[in-house]
Protein backbone atom coordinates (compact mmCIF):
# COMPACT_ATOMS: atom_id res chain seq x y z
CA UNK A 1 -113.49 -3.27 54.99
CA UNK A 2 -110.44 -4.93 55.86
CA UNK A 3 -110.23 -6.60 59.51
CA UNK A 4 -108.07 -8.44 60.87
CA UNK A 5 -107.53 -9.61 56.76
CA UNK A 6 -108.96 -12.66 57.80
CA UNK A 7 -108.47 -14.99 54.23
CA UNK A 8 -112.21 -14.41 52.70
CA UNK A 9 -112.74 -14.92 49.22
CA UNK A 10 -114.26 -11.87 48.30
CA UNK A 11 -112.42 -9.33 47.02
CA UNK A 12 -111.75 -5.82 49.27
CA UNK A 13 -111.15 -2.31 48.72
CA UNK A 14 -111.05 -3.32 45.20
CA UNK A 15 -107.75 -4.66 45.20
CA UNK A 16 -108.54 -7.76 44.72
CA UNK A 17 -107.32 -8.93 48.05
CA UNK A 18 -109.45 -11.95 49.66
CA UNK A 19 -109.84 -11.29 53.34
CA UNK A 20 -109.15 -14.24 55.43
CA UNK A 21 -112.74 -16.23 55.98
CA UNK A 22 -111.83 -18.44 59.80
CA UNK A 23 -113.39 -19.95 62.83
CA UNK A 24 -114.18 -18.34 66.05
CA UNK A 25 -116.21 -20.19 68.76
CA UNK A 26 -116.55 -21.06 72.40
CA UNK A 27 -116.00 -19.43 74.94
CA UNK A 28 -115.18 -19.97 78.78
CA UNK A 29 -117.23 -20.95 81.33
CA UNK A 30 -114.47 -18.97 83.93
CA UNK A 31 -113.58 -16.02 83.96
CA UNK A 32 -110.99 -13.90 86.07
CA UNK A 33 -112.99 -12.00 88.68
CA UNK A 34 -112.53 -9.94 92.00
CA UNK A 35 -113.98 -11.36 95.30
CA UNK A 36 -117.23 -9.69 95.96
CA UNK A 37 -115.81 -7.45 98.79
CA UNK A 38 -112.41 -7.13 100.17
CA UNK A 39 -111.99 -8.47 104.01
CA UNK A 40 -111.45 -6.02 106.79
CA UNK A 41 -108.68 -6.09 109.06
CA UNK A 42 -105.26 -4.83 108.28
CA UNK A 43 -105.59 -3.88 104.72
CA UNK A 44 -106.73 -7.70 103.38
CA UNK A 45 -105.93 -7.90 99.28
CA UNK A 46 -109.06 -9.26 97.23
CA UNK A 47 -107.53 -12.29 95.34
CA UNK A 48 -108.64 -12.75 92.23
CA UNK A 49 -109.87 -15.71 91.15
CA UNK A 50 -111.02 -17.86 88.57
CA UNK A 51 -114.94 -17.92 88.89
CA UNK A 52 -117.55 -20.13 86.99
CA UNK A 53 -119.78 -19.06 85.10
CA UNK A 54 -123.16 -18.25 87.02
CA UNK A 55 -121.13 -16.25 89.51
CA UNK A 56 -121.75 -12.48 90.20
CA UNK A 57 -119.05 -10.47 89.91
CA UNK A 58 -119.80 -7.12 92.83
CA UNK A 59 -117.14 -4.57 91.84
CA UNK A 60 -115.21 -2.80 95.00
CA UNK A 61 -116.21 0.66 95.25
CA UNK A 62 -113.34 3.66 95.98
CA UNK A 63 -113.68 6.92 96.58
CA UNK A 64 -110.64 9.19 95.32
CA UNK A 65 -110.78 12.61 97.26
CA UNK A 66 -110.03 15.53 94.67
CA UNK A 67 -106.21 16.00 95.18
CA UNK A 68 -105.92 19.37 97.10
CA UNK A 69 -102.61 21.31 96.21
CA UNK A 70 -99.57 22.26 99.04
CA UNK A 71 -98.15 25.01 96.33
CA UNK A 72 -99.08 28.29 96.00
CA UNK A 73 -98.95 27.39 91.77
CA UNK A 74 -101.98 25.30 91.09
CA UNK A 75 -103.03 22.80 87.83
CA UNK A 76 -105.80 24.44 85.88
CA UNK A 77 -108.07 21.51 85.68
CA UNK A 78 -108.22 18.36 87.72
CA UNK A 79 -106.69 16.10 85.66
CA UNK A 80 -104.91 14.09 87.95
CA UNK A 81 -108.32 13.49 89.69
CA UNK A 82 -109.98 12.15 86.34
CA UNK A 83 -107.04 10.02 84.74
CA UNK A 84 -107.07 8.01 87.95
CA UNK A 85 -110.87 8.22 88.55
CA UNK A 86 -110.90 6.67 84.55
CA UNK A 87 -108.05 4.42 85.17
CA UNK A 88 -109.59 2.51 88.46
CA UNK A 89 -112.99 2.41 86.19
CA UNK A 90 -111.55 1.05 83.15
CA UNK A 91 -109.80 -1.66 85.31
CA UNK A 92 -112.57 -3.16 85.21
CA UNK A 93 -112.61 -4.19 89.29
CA UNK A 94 -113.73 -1.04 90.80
CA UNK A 95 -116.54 1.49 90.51
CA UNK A 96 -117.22 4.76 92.49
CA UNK A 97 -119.75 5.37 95.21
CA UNK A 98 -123.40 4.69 93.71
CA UNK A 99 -124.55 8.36 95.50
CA UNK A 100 -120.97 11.17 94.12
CA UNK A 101 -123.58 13.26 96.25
CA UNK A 102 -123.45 11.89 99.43
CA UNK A 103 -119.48 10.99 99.23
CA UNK A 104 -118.44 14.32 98.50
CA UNK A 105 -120.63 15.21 101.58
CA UNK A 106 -118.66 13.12 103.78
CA UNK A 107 -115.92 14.57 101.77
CA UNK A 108 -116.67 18.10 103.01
CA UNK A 109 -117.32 17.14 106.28
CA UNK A 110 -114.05 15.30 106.78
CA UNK A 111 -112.54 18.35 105.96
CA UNK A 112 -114.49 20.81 108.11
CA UNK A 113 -113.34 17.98 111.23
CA UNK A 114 -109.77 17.94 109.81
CA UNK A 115 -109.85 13.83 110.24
CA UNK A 116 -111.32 10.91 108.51
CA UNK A 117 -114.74 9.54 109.81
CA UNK A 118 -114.49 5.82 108.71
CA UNK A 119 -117.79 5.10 109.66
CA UNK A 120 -119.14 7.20 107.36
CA UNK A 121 -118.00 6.48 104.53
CA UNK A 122 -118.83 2.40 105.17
CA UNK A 123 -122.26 3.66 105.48
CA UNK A 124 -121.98 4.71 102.03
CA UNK A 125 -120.54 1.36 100.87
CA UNK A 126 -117.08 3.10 100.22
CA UNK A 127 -114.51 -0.09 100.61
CA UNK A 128 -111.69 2.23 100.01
CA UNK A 129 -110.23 5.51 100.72
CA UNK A 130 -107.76 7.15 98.28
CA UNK A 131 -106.31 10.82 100.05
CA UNK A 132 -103.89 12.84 97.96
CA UNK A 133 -102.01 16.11 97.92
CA UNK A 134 -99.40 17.55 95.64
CA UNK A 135 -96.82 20.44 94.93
CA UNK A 136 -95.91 22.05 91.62
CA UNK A 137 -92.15 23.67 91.83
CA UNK A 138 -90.88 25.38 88.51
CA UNK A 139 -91.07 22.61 85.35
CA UNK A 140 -92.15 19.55 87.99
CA UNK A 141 -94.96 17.88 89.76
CA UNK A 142 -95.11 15.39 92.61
CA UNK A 143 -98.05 13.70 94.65
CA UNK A 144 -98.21 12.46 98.38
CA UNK A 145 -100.86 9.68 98.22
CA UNK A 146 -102.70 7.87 100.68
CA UNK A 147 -105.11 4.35 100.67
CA UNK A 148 -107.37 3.30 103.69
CA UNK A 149 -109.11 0.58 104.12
CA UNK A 150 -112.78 2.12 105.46
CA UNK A 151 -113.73 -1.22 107.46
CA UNK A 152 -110.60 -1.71 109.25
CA UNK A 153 -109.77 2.10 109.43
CA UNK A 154 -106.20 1.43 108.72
CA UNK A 155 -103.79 2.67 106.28
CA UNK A 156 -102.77 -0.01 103.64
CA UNK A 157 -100.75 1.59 101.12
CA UNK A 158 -98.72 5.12 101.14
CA UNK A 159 -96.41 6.52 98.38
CA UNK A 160 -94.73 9.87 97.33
CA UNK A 161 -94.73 10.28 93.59
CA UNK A 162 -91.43 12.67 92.77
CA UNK A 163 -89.56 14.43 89.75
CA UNK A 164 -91.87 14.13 87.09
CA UNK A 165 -92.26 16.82 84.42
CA UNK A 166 -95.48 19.01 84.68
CA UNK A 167 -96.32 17.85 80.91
CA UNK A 168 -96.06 14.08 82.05
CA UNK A 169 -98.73 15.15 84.74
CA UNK A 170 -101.40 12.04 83.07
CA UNK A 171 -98.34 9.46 83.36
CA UNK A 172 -98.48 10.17 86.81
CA UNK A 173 -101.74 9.92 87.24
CA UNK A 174 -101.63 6.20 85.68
CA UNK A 175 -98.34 5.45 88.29
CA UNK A 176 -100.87 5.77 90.80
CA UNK A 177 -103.75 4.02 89.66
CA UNK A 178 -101.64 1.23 88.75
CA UNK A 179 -100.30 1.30 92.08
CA UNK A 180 -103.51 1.72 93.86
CA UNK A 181 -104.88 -1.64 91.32
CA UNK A 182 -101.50 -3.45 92.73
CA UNK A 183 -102.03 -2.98 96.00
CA UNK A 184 -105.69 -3.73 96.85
CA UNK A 185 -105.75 -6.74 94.02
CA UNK A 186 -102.41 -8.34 93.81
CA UNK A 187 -102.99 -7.67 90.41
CA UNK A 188 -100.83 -5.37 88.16
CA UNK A 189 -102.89 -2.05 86.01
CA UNK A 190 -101.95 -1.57 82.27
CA UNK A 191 -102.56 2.15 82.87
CA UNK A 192 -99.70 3.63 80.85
CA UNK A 193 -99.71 0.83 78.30
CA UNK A 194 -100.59 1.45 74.72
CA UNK A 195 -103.10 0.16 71.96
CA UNK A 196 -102.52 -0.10 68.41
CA UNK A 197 -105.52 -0.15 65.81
CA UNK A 198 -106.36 0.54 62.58
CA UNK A 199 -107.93 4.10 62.00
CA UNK A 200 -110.40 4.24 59.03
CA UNK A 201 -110.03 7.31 56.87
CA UNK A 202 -113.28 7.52 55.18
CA UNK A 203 -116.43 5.54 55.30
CA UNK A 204 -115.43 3.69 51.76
CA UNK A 205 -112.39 2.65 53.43
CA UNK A 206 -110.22 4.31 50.92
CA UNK A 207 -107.59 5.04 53.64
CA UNK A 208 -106.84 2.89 56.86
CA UNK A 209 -103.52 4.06 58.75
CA UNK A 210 -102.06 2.70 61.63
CA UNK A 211 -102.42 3.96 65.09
CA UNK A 212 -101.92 4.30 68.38
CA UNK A 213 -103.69 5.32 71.73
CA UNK A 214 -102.95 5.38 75.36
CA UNK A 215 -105.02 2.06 76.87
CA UNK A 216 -107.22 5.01 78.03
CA UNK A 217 -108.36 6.16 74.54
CA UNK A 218 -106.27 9.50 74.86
CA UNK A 219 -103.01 10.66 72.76
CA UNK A 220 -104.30 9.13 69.59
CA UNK A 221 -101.83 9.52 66.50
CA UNK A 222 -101.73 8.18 63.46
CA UNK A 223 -97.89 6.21 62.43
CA UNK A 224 -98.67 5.47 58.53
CA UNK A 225 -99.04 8.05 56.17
CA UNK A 226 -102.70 9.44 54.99
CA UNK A 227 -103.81 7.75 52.44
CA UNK A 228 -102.44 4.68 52.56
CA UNK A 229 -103.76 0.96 52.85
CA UNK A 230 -103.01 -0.44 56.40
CA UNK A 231 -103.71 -3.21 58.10
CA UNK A 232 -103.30 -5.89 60.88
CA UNK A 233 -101.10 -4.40 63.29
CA UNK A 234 -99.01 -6.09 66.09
CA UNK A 235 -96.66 -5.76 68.51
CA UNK A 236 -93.21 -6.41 67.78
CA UNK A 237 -89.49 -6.79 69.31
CA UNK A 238 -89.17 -5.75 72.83
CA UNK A 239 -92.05 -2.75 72.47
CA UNK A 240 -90.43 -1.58 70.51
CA UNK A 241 -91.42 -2.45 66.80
CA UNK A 242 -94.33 -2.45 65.20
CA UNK A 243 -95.07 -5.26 62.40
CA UNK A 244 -98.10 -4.35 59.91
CA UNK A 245 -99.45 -5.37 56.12
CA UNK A 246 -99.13 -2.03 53.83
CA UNK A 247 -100.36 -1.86 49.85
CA UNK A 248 -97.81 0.82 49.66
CA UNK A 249 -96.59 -1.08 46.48
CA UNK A 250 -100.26 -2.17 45.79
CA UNK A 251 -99.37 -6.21 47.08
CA UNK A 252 -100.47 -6.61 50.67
CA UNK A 253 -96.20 -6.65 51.79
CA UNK A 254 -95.44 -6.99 55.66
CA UNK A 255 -93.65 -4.01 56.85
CA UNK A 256 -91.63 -3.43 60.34
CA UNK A 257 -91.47 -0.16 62.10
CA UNK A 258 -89.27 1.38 64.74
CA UNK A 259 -91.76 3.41 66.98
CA UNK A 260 -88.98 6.05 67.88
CA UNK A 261 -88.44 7.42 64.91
CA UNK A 262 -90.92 5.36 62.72
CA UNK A 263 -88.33 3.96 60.75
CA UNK A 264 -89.96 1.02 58.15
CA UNK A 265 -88.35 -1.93 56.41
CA UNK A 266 -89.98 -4.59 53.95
CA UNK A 267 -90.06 -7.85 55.60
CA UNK A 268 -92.33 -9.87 53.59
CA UNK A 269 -92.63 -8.81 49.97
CA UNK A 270 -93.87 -11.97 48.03
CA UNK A 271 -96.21 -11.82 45.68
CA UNK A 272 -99.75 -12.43 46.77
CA UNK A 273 -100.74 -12.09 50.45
CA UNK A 274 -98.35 -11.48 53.32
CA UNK A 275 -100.89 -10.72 56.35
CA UNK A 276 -102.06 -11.04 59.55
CA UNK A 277 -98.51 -10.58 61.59
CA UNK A 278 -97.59 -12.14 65.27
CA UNK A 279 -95.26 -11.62 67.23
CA UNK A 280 -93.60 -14.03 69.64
CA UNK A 281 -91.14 -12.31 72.54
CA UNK A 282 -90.32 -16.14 73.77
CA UNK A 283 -89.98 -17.20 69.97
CA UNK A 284 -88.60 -14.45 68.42
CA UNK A 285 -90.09 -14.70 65.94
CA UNK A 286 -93.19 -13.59 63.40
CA UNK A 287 -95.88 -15.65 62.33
CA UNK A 288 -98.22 -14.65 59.12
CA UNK A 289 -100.26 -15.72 56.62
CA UNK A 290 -98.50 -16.27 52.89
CA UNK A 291 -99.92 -17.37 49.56
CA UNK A 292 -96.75 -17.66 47.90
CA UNK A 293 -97.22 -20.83 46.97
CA UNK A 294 -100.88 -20.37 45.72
CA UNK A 295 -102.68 -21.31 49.27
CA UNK A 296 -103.17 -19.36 52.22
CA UNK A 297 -100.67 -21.12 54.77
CA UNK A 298 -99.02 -19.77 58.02
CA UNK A 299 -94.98 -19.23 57.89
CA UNK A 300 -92.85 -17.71 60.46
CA UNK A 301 -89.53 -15.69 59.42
CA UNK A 302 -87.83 -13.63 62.40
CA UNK A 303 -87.86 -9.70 62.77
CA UNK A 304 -86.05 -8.65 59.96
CA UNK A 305 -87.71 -11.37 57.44
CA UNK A 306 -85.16 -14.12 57.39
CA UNK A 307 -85.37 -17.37 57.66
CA UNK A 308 -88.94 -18.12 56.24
CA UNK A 309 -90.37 -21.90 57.47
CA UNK A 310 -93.81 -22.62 56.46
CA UNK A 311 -95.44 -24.60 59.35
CA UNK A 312 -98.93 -25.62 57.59
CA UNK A 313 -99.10 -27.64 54.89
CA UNK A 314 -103.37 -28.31 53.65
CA UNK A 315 -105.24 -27.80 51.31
CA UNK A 316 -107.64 -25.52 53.21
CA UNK A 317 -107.17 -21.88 54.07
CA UNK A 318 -105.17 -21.36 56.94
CA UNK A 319 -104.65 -17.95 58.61
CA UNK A 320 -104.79 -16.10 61.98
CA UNK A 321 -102.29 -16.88 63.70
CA UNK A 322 -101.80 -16.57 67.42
CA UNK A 323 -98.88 -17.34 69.91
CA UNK A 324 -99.26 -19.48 72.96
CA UNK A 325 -96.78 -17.45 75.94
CA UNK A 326 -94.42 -19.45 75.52
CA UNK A 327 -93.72 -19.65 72.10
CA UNK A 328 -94.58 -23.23 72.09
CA UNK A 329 -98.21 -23.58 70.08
CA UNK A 330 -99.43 -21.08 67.37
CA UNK A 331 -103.53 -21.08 67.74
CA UNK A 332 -104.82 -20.14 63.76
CA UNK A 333 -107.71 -20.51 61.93
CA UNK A 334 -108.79 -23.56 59.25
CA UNK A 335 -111.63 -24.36 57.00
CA UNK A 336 -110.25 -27.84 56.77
CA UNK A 337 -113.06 -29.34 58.38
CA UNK A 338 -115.65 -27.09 56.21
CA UNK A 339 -115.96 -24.00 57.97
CA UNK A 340 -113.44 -21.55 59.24
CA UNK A 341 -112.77 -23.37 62.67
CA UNK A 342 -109.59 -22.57 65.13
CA UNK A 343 -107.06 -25.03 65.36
CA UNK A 344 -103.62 -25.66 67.71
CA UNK A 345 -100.23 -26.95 66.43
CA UNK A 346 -97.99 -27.83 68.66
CA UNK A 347 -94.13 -26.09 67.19
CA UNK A 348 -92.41 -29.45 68.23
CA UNK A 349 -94.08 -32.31 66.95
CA UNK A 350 -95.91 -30.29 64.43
CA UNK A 351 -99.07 -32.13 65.87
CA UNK A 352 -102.25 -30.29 65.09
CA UNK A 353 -105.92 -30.47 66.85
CA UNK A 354 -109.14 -28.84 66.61
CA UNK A 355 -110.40 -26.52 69.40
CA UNK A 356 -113.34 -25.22 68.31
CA UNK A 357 -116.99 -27.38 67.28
CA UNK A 358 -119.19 -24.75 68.43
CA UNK A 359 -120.40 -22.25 65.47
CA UNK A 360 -119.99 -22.33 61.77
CA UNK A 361 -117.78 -19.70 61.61
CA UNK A 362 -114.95 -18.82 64.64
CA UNK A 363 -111.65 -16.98 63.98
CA UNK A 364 -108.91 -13.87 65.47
CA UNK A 365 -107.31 -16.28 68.19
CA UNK A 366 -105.99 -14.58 70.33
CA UNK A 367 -103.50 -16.10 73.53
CA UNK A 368 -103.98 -14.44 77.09
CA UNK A 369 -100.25 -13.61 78.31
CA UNK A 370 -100.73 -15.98 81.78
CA UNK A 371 -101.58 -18.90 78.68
CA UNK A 372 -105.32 -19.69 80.23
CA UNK A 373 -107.63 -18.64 77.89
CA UNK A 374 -107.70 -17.81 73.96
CA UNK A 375 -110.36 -15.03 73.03
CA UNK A 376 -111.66 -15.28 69.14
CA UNK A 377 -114.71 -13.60 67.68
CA UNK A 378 -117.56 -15.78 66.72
CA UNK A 379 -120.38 -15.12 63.50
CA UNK A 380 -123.58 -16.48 65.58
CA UNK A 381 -127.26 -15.29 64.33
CA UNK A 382 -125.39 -13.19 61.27
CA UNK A 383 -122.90 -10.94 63.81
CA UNK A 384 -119.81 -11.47 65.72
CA UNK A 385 -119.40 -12.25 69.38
CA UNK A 386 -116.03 -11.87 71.57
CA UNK A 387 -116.10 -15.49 72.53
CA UNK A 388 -113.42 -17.17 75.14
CA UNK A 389 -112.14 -21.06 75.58
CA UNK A 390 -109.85 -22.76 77.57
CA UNK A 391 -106.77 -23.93 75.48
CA UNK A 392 -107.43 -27.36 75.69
CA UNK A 393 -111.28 -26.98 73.99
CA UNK A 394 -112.95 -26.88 77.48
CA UNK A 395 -114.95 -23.37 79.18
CA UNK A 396 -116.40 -21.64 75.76
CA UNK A 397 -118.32 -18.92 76.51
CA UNK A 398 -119.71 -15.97 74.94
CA UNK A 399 -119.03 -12.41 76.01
CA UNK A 400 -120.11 -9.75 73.90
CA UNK A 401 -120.84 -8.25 70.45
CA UNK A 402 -117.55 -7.49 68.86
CA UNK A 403 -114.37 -9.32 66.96
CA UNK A 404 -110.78 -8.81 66.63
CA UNK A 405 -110.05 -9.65 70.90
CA UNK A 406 -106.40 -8.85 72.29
CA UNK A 407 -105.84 -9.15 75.78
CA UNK A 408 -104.01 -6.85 77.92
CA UNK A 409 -100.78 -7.33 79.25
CA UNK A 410 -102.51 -8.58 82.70
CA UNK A 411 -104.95 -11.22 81.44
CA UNK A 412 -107.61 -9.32 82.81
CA UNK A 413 -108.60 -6.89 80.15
CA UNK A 414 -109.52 -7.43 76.60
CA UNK A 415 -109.82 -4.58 73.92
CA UNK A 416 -112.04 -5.89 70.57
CA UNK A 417 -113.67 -3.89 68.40
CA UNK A 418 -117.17 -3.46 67.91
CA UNK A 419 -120.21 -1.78 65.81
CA UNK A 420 -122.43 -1.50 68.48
CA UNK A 421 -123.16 2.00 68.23
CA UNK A 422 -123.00 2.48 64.36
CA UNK A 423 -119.61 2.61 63.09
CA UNK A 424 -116.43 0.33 64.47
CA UNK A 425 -114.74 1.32 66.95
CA UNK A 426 -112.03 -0.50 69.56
CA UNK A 427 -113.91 -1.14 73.55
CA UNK A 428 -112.30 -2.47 76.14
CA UNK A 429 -113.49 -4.93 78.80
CA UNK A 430 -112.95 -7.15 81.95
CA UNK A 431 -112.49 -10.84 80.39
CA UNK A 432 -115.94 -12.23 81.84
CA UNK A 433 -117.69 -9.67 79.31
CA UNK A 434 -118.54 -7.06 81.51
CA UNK A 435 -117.31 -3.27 82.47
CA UNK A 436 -117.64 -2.25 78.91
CA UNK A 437 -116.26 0.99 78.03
CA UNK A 438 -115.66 2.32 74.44
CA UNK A 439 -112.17 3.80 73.98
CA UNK A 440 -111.89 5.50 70.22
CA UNK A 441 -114.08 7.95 68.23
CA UNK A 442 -112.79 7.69 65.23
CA UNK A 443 -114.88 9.65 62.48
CA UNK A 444 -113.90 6.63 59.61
CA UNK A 445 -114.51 3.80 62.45
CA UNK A 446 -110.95 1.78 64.21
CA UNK A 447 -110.88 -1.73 64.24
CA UNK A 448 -107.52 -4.43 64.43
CA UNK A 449 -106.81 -3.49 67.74
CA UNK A 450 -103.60 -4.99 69.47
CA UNK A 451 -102.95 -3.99 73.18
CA UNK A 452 -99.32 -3.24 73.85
CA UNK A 453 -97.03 -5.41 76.61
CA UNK A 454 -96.35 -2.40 78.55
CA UNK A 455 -95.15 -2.46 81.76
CA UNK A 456 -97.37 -4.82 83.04
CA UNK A 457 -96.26 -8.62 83.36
């Protein structure tokens, strides 16, 4: 089975490719969290913070009342009530009432008075209020959407969601979950964002195509043909390209894609291994693993596979690579010290450091976007655990069964993927290891999964 290709050397879907063998430990002992509750009074916004690691994270429960339609032409199913019901869960930061039973009560009854009774739904332990109407005219849809705050009985947030086609009726349901997350938080949702990942074919692994899925786990497609050999995708230029190792021509080559109109290119063709792609927006440029000059060392060359520059010169396998934000450091993996441990080089001086002395075996760095923690899986009692660590060695701490972390555009989320309930497939969850949810179910198993930039900064 072919990971992240991780340099191993053991052959793989006998093709005698070695899959990359690397360090993964530590993890943080902080995590992003919400405040326990959010503050009454006008609306207050939860901050969220940076907690240690023996604090209890309470979610904030919201109630979203079914949205009740102003047209005489109706949607056949509630689907703008789930997609945002699913979107505030998957956040991560909220959860619904503990009792559906007793909210939809007060749900009923608010209706029967024609107003909202507040006190109620504290009773309940309902922190927020989400109203919301719409109208369907001819080909489009739009939503009229309310947020109270149940404590202070005031109305925080208020927008009208216009022009959008009835068959883009689940993008607006992830407009207004992301706006909902944006205003109570401060934070921004990656509802709408995507996720790519390797889809397994068959259980022998005979077939593993690249794909793609909503951050939800809906609209999965495939973008490589069936029956090829896929591997280790990333996100490229702008969104917009895709970067991915292919046996196409039966060498592991690094090929590009353009997602509108999945147009591919060769960008690294030498002989031997050209894996594990990432891509830097600040850098422009790619970094990957290359054996072209008989060891496993990371390279960069920019999006159309010019100007190669090998930045790791050893003895030891290298591979992994990860960008810091900023373009600045690459994070990757080494056995230089005797097991696959992660390492940091700094672009400018070329300086390198260890990160990682916790665990024999830690690898799949992986940068947050806001630069303050690096996820990696770690092989602890024979299995891999999502592990996090601050950049500069300090806050390791172990999450959850799983490897091959990316975090979402916001810092907050992480997808990984994980064989927890028999075959891989990709999870998401909030970066302090809990709100696990599994997003694919993939017949063959997913894995590689590398979550999109999105529209969230």
């Amino acid at each position: 089975m072919i990971r992240r290709l991780h340099v191993s050397l053991r052959p793989i879907a006998a093709m005698t490719f070695f899959c990359l063998m690397m360090a993964l430990a530590s993890a943080q002992d902080a995590q992003p969290t919400a405040s326990a509750s959010p503050t009454s009074g006008s609306g207050a916004v939860p901050r969220l913070e940076i907690y240690g690691s023996g604090a209890q994270r309470q979610l904030i429960t919201i109630y979203v009342k079914p949205f009740m339609a102003k047209s005489a032409q109706k949607l056949s199913d509630p689907v703008l009530d789930r997609v945002i019901n699913k979107d505030l869960l998957l956040s991560g930061i909220f959860q619904p009432p503990a009792n559906i039973g007793f909210a939809q009560e007060n749900d009923r009854a608010d209706a029967a008075r024609g107003t909202i009774q507040f006190a109620e739904w504290v009773r309940i332990g309902v922190y927020y209020l989400v109203t919301a109407e719409y109208t369907i005219e001819g080909n489009g849809i739009q939503a009229d959407v309310r947020v109270y705050d149940t404590a202070s009985q005031q109305y925080i947030y208020g927008n009208s969601y216009k022009q959008y086609p009835i068959d883009q009726v689940r993008r607006l349901g992830h407009d207004i979950a992301n706006d909902i997350i944006q205003r109570i938080t401060g934070s921004a949702g990656v509802n709408g964002t995507q996720i790519l990942f390797v889809a397994q074919g068959d259980s022998m692994g005979r077939s593993k195509q690249v794909a793609i899925m909503d951050a939800d786990g809906f609209n999965v497609r495939t973008l490589t043909a069936a029956g090829e050999l896929a591997a280790t995708p990333c996100w490229g230029l702008n969104g917009t390209e895709i970067y991915f190792t292919t046996y196409r021509d039966y060498n592991p080559d690094l090929a590009g894609m353009l997602l509108r109109n999945r147009y591919q290119w060769r960008l690294s063709g030498q002989s031997g291994l050209n894996i594990s792609p990432a891509w830097s927006e600040a850098a422009r440029r790619i970094a990957l693993v290359m054996t072209r000059d008989g060891n496993s060392e990371i390279y960069t060359i920019d999006s159309r596979g010019n100007g190669r520059e090998r930045l790791t010169v050893n003895r030891a396998i290298d591979s992994s690579p990860a960008w810091s934000p900023d373009g600045s450091q690459i994070a990757f993996t080494s056995d230089r010290s005797g097991s696959p441990q992660i390492y940091v080089m700094d672009l400018r001086t070329r300086e390198e450091r260890r990160l990682t002395y916790d665990g024999n075996y830690n690898d799949g760095a992986a940068w947050s976007p806001d630069g303050k923690y690096i996820a990696f899986h770690s092989r602890r009692d024979g299995e891999f655990q999502v592990c996090t660590i601050r950049p500069d060695g300090s806050g390791m701490r172990v999450l959850t069964e799983g490897e091959d972390p990316s975090w979402a555009p916001n810092s907050l989320l992480i997808a990984f993927s994980s064989k927890r309930n028999g075959n891989s497939q990709i999870y998401s969850m909030y970066g302090d290891g809990t709100a696990i949810h599994q997003l694919t179910n993939i017949n063959g198993g997913a894995q590689s999964p590398s979550w999109g930039p999105g529209r969230a900064k």
